[in-house]
Protein backbone atom coordinates (compact mmCIF):
# COMPACT_ATOMS: atom_id res chain seq x y z
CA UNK A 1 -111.60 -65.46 -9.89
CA UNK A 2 -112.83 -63.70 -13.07
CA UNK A 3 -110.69 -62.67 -15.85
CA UNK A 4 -110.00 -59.20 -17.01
CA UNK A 5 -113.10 -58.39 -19.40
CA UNK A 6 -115.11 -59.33 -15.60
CA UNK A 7 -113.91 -55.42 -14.76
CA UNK A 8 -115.62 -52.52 -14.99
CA UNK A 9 -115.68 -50.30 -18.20
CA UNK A 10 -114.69 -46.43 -18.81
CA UNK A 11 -118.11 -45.81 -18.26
CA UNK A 12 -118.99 -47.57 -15.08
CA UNK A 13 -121.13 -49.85 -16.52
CA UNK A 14 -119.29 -53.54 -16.21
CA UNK A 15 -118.19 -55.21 -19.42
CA UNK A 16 -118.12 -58.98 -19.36
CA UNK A 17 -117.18 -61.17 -21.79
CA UNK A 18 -120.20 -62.03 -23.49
CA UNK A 19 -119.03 -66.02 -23.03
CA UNK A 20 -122.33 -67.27 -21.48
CA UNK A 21 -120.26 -69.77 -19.43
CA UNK A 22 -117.26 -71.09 -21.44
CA UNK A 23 -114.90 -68.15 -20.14
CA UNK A 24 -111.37 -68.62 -21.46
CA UNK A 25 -109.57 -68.64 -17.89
CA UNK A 26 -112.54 -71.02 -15.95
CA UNK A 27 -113.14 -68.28 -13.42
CA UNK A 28 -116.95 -67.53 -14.90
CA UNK A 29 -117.46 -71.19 -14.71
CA UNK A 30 -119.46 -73.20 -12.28
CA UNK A 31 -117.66 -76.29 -9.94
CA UNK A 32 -114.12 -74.50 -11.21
CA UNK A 33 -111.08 -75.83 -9.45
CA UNK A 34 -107.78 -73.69 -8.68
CA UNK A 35 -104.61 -75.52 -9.56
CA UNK A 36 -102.96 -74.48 -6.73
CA UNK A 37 -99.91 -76.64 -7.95
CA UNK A 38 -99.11 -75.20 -11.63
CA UNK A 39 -96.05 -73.03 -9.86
CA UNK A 40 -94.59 -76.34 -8.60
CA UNK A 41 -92.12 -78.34 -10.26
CA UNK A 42 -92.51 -81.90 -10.21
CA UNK A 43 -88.97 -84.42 -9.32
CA UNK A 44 -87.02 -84.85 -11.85
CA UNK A 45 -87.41 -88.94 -12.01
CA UNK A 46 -91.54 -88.42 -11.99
CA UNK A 47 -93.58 -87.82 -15.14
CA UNK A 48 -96.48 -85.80 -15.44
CA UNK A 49 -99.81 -87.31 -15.37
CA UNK A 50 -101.05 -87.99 -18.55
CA UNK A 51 -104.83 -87.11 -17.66
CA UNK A 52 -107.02 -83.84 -17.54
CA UNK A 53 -110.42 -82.50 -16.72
CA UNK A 54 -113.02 -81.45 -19.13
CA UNK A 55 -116.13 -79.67 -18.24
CA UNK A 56 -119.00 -79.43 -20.28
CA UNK A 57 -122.45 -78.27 -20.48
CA UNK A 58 -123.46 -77.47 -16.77
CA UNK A 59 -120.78 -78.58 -14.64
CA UNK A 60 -120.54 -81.85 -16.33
CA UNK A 61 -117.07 -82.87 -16.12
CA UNK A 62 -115.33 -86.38 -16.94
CA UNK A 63 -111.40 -87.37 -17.11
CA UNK A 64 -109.91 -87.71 -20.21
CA UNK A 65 -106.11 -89.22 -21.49
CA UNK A 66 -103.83 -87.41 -23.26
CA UNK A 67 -102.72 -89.69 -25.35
CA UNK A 68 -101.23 -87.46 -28.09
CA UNK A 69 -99.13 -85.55 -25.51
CA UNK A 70 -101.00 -82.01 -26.61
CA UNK A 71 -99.62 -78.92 -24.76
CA UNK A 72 -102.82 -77.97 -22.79
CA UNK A 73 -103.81 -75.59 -20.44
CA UNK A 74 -106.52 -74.34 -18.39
CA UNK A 75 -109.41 -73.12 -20.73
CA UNK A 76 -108.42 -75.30 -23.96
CA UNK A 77 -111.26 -76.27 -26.02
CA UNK A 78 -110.40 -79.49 -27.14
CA UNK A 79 -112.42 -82.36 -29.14
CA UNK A 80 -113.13 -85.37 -27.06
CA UNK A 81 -113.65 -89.04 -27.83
CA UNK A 82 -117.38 -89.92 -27.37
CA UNK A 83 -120.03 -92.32 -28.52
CA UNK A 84 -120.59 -92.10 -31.44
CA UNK A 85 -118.27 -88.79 -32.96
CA UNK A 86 -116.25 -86.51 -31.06
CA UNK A 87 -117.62 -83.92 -28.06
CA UNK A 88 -116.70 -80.74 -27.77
CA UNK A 89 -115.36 -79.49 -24.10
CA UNK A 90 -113.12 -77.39 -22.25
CA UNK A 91 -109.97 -78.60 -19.78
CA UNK A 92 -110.30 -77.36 -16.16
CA UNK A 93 -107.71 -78.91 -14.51
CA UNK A 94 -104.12 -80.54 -15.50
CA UNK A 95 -101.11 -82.08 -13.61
CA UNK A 96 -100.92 -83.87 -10.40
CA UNK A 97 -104.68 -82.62 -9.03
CA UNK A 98 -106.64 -84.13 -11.94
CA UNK A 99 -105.00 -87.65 -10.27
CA UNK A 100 -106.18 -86.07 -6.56
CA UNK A 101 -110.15 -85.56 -7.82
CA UNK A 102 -109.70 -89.04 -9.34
CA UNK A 103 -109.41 -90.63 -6.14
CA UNK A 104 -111.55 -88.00 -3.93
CA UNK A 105 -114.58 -89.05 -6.94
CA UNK A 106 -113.31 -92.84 -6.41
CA UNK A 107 -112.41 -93.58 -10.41
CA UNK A 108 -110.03 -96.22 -10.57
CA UNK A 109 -106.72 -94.00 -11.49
CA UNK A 110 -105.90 -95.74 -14.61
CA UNK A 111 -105.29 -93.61 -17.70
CA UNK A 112 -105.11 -96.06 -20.24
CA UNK A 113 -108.62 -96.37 -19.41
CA UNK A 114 -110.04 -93.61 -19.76
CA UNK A 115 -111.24 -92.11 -23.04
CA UNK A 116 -108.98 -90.01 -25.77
CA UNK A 117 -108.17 -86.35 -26.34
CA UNK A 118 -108.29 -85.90 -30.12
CA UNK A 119 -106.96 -82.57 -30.98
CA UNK A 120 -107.95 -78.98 -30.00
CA UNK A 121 -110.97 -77.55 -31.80
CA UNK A 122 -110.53 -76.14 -34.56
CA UNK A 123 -113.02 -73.03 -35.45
CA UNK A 124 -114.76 -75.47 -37.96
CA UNK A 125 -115.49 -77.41 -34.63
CA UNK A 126 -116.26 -74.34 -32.27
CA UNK A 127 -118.69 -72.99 -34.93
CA UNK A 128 -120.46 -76.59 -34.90
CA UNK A 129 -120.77 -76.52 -31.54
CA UNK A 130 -121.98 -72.78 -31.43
CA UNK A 131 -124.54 -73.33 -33.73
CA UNK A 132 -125.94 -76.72 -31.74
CA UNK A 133 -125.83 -75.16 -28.60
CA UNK A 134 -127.97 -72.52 -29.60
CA UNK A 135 -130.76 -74.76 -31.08
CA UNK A 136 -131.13 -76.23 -27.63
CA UNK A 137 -133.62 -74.01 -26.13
CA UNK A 138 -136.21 -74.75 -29.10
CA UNK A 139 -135.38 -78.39 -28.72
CA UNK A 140 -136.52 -78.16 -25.00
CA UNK A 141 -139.60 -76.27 -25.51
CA UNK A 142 -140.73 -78.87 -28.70
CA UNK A 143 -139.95 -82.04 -26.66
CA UNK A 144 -141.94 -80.72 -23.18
CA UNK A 145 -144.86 -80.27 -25.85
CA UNK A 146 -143.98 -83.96 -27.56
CA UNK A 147 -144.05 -85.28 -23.74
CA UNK A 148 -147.08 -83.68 -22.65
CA UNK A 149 -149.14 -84.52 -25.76
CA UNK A 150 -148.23 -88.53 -25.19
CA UNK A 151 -149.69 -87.77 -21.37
CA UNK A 152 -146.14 -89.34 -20.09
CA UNK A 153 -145.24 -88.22 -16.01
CA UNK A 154 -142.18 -86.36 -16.35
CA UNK A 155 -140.17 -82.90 -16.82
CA UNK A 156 -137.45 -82.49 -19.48
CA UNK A 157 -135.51 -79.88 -17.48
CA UNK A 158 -131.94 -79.95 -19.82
CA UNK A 159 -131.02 -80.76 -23.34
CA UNK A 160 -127.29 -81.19 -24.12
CA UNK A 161 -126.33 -81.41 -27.76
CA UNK A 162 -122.85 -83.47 -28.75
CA UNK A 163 -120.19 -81.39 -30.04
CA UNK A 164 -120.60 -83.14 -33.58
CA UNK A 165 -124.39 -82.85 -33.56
CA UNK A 166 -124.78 -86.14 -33.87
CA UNK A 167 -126.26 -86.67 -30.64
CA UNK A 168 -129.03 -85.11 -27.91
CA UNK A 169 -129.29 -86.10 -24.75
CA UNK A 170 -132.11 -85.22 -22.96
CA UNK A 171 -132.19 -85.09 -19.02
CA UNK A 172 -135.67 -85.65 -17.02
CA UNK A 173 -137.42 -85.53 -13.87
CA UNK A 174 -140.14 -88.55 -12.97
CA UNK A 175 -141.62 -89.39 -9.54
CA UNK A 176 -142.08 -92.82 -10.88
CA UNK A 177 -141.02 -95.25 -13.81
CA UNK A 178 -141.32 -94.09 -17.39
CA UNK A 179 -142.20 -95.63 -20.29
CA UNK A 180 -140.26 -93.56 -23.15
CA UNK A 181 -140.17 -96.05 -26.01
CA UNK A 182 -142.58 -94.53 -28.27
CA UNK A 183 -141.39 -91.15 -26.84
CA UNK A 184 -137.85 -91.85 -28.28
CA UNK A 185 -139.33 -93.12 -31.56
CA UNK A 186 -141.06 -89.18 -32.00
CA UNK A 187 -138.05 -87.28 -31.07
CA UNK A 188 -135.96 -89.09 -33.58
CA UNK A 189 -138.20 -88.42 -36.09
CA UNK A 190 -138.54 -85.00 -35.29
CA UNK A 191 -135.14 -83.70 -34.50
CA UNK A 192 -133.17 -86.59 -37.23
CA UNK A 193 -130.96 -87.36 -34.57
CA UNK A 194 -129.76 -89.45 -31.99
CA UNK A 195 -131.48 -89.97 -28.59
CA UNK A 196 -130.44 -90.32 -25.54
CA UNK A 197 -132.79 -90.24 -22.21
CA UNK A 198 -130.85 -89.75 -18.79
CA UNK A 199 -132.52 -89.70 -15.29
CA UNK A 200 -131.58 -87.21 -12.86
CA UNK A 201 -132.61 -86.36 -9.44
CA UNK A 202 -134.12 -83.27 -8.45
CA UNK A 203 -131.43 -82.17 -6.68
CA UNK A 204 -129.21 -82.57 -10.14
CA UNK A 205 -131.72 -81.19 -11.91
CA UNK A 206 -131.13 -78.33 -9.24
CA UNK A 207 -127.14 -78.07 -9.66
CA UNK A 208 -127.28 -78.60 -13.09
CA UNK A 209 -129.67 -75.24 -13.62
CA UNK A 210 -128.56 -73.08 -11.07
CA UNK A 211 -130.25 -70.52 -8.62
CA UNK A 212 -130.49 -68.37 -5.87
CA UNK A 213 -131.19 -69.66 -2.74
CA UNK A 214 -133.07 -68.35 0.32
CA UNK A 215 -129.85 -66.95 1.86
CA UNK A 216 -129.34 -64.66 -1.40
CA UNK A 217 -126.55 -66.31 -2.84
CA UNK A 218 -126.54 -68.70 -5.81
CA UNK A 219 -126.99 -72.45 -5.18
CA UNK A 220 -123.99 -74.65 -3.15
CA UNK A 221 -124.99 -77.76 -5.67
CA UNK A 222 -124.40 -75.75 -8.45
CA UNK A 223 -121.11 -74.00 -7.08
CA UNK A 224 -118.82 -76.39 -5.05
CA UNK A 225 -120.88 -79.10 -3.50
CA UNK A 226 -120.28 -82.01 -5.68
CA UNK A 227 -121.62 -84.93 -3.60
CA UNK A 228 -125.31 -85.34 -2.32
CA UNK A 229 -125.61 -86.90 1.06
CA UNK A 230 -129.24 -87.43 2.36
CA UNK A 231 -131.20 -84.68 4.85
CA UNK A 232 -133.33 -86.13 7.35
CA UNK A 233 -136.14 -84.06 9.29
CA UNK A 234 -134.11 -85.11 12.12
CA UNK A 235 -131.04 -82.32 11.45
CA UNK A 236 -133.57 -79.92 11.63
CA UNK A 237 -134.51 -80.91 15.32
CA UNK A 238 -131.11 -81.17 16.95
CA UNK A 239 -130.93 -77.53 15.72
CA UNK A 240 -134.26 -76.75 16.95
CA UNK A 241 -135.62 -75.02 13.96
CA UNK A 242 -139.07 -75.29 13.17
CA UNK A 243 -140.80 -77.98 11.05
CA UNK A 244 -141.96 -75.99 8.57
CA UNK A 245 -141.87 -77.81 4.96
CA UNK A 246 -141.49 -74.19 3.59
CA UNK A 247 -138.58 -72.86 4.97
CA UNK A 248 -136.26 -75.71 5.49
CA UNK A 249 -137.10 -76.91 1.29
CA UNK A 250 -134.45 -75.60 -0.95
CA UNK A 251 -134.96 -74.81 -4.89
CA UNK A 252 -135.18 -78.40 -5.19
CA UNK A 253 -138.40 -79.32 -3.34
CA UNK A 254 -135.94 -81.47 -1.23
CA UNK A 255 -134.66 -80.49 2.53
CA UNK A 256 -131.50 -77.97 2.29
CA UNK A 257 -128.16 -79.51 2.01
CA UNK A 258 -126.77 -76.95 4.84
CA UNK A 259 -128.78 -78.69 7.25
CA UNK A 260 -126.25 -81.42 7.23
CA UNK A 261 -123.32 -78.10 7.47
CA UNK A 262 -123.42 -77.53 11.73
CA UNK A 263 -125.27 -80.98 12.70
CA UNK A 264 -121.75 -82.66 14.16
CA UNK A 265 -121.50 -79.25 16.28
CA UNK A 266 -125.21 -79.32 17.55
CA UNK A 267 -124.53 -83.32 18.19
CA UNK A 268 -121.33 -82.43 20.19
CA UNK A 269 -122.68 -80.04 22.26
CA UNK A 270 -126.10 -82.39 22.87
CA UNK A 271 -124.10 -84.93 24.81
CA UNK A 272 -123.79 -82.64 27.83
CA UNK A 273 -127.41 -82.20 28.09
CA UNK A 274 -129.68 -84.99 29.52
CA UNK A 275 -132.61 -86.80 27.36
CA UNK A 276 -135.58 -84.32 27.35
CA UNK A 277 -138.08 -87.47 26.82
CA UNK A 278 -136.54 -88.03 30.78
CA UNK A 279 -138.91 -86.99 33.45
CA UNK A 280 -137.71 -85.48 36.75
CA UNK A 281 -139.15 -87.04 40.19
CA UNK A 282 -139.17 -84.80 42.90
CA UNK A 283 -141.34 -84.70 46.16
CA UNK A 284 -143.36 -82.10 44.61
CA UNK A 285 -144.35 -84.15 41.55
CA UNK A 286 -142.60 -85.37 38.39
CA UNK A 287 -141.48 -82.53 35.79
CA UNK A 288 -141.26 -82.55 32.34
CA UNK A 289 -138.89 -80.70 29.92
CA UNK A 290 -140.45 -77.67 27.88
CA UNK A 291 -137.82 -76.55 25.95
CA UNK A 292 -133.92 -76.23 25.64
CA UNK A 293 -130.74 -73.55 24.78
CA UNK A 294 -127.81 -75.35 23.25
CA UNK A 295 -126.11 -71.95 23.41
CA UNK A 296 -126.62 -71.00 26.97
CA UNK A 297 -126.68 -74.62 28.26
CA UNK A 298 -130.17 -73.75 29.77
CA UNK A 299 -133.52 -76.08 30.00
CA UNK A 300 -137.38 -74.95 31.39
CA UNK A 301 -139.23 -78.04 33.18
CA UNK A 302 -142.67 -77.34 34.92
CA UNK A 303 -144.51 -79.67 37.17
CA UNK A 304 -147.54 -82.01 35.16
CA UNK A 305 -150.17 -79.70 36.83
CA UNK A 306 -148.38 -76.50 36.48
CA UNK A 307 -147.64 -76.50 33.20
CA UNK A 308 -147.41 -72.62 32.98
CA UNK A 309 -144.77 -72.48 35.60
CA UNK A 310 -141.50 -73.04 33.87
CA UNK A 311 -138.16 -73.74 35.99
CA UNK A 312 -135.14 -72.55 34.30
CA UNK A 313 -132.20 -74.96 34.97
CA UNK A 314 -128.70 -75.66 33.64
CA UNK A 315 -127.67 -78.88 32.24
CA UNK A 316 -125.50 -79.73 35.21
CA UNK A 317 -128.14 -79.04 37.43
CA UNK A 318 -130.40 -81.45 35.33
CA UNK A 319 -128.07 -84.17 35.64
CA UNK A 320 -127.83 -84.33 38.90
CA UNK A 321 -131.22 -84.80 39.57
CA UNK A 322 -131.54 -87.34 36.85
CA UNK A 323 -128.57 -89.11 38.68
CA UNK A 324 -130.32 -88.68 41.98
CA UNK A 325 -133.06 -90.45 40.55
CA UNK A 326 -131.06 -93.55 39.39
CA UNK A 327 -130.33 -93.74 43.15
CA UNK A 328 -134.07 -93.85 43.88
CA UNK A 329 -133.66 -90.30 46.00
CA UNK A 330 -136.00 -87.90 45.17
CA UNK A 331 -135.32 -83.83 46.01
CA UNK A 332 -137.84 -81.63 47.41
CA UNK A 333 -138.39 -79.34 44.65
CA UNK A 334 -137.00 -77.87 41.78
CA UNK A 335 -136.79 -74.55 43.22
CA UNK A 336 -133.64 -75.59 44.77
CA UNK A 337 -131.69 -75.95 42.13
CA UNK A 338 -132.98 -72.59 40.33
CA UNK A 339 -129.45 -70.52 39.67
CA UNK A 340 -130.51 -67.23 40.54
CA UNK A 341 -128.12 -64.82 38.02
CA UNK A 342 -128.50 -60.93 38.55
CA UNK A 343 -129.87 -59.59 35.19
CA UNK A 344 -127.44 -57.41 34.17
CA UNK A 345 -128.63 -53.97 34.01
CA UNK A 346 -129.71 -52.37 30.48
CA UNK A 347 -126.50 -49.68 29.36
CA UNK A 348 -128.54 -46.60 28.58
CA UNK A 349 -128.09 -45.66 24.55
CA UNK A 350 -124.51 -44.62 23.70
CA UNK A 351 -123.92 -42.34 20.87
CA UNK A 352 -121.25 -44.07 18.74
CA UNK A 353 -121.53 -42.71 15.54
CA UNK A 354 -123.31 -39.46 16.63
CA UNK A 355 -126.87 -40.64 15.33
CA UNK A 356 -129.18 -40.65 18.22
CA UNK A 357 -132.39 -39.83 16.88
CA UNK A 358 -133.86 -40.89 13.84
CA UNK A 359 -135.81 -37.54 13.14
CA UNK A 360 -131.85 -35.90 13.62
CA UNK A 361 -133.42 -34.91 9.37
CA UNK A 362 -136.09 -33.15 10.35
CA UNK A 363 -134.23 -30.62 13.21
CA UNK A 364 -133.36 -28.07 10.13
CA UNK A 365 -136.37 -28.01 8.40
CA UNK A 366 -138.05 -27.47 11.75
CA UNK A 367 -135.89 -24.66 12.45
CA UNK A 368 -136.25 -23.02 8.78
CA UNK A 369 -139.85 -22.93 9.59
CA UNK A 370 -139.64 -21.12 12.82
CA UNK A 371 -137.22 -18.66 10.86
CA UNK A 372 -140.06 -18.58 8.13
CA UNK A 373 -142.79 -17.69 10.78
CA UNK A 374 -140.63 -14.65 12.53
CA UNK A 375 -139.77 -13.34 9.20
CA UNK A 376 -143.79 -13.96 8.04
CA UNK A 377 -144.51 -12.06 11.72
CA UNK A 378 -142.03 -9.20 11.65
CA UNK A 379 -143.07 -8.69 8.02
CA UNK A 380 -147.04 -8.30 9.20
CA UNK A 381 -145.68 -6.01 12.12
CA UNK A 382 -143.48 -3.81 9.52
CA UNK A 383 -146.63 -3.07 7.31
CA UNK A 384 -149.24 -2.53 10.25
CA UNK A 385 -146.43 -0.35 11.74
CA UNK A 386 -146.19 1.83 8.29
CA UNK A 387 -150.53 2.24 7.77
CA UNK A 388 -150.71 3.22 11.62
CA UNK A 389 -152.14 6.99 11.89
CA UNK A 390 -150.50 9.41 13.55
CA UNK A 391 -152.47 9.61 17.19
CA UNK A 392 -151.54 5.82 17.23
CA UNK A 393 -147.90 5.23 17.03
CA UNK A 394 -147.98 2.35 18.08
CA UNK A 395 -149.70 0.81 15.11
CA UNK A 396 -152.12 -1.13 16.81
CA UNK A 397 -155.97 -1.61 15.24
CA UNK A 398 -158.39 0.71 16.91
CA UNK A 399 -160.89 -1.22 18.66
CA UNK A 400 -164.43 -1.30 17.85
CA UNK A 401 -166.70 -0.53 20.80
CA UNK A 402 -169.50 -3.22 22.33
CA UNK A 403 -171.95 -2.39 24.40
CA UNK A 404 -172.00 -4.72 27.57
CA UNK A 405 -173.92 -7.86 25.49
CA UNK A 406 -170.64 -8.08 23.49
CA UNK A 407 -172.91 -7.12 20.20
CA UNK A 408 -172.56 -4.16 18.26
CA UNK A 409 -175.32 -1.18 17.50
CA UNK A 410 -177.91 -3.71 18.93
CA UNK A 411 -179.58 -1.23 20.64
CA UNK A 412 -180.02 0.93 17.44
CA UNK A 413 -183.69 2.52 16.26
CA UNK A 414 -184.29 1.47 12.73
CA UNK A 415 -184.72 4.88 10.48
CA UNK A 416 -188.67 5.78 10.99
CA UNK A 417 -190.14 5.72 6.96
CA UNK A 418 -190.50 8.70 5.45
């Protein structure tokens, strides 16, 4: 959903708007919305609802009432009622679904509640807001060193300036409780403004920067996910993935929120399959379970003392010996439930696409060189054919005689000294 200035140029090269994230038609922007009801006319006894979306720095968004009745639209900037001054944000969403993510976000839908819409921004505003928001990377950098120097246990990951400059609030990381009093007391002094210190969790921190994640694409928290539910180690072993802290850690140092994404699915399709913790008694001996397929409905026992033997079974089969059990029966092996299916037999390689080989490149190169070598030969047998005398035709190399030893004139008499 990006505007026109997301195309390419005349020269191939794309052009882009140069916004850095407040895009006029919210398609650049991250957690956008599509009003999918702006085409639709509402009854004619119902009035619009007086409330919109803002979004600020980072996905921040809050709900705001119109309470001047101001024509807006999607990508307004408009000046907000904060505390203290006035904010400076952008609408994202009007009409009938700003009173839908209301309810979905569980804020009590009452507009006279909610805080004022002042005007739109003038460019006396915009270039205030410009100008702070561009100051906030050197605020950053001098409060880390502020916070490091006092020896205080946290990580100032985001600094968000007010639209009127007359606030900064500054959002942190901390494994454990901080003590920012006299931290607050230096930043005032330093920046001559106001302070304010807001908590986050890593996996805000996480959504409110942005990233790419291990699957190559940016970051779901910082996209569309909006809520945070909690990951357990658990998800990971109904999916049977490996416990490795590594791979199943996001950007966040926290487990990945798509862990939660298939887990009802893996869940559903566990309840056909019996406990693996559940031992099987047979005459032979009691069997334990090694390992299971939730796609092919398949699980490998072996005996206590055969532990290299595995016995390939299908849940079905596994449940009835479990319910045998119950009954105090016991079969005679596990070999006789073993399912014996014909491997099918391996298609030979079809050419689809006519690309059999993967030297298929180096077939004409080896054929230039042949053509090189009988042109190289035929050349050599031209000019041996042209210094030929004339009692050999032929052109062939007189031979030299040997004597039966194979060595020549080694049976010569050195010249006698005069």
């Amino acid at each position: 959903m990006g505007c026109t200035s997301c195309a390419t140029g005349a020269d191939g090269q794309p052009k882009g708007c140069k916004n850095n994230g407040t895009c006029g038609t919210d398609g650049c922007n991250k957690l956008t919305v599509f009003d999918w009801l702006s085409n639709m006319q509402l009854p004619a006894d119902m009035e619009p609802f007086n409330a919109v979306e803002v979004r600020f720095k980072n996905g921040r968004k809050e709900f705001f009432q119109n309470s001047e009745n101001l024509t807006l639209s999607i990508g307004d900037t408009i000046a907000t009622e904060a505390s203290p001054g006035h904010d400076i944000g952008m609408v994202t969403l009007t009409g009938e679904l700003v009173r839908v993510q209301m309810k979905k976000k569980k804020i009590p839908v009452k507009v006279e509640a909610l805080p004022k819409i002042y005007r739109k921004a003038s460019q006396k505003d915009i270039d205030i807001w410009q100008g702070v928001r561009d100051k906030e990377a050197d605020v950053q950098k001098r409060s880390r060193e502020i916070a490091i120097r006092l020896g205080l246990q946290m990580k100032i990951s985001d600094v968000e300036f007010q639209g009127d400059a007359s606030k900064v609030i500054f959002y942190y990381t901390a494994e454990e409780r901080v003590d920012f009093r006299e931290l607050i007391k230096e930043f005032a002094r330093t920046f001559n403004t106001r302070i304010e210190m807001k908590q986050v969790g890593f996996r805000q921190e996480a959504a409110r920067l942005g990233g790419i994640g291990s699957c190559g694409r940016e970051l779901c928290c910082s996209t569309w996910l909006t809520d945070f539910r909690s990951v357990n180690t658990s998800a990971a072993r109904y999916q049977q993935l490996s416990l490795n802290p590594q791979k199943l850690a996001g950007q966040c140092g926290k487990l990945k929120c798509c862990l939660n994404y298939e887990l009802d699915t893996y869940l559903e399709a566990l309840e056909s399959f019996p406990n693996t913790e559940t031992k099987l008694q047979t005459e032979k001996g009691y069997a334990t379970c090694q390992k299971i397929d939730i796609f092919k409905g398949l699980l490998w026992y072996a005996y206590e003392k055969e532990f290299m033997n595995w016995h390939e079974l299908t849940a079905e089969k596994a449940n009835e010996i479990i319910a045998l059990n119950t009954k105090g029966k016991k079969p005679m092996a596990l070999e006789e439930y073993i399912i014996e299916t014909p491997k099918p037999e391996k298609e030979p390689f079809s050419n689809v696409v006519g690309q059999d080989s993967l030297t298929r490149f180096d077939q004409p190169k080896q054929k230039n060189k042949k053509r090189r070598n009988k042109n190289r030969n035929k050349g050599k047998v031209e000019a041996t054919a042209g210094n030929a005398p004339k009692n050999n035709p032929k052109g062939n190399a007189p031979k030299k005689s040997r004597n039966k030893s194979g060595n020549q004139n080694r049976n010569r008499k050195p010249p006698k000294n005069e």
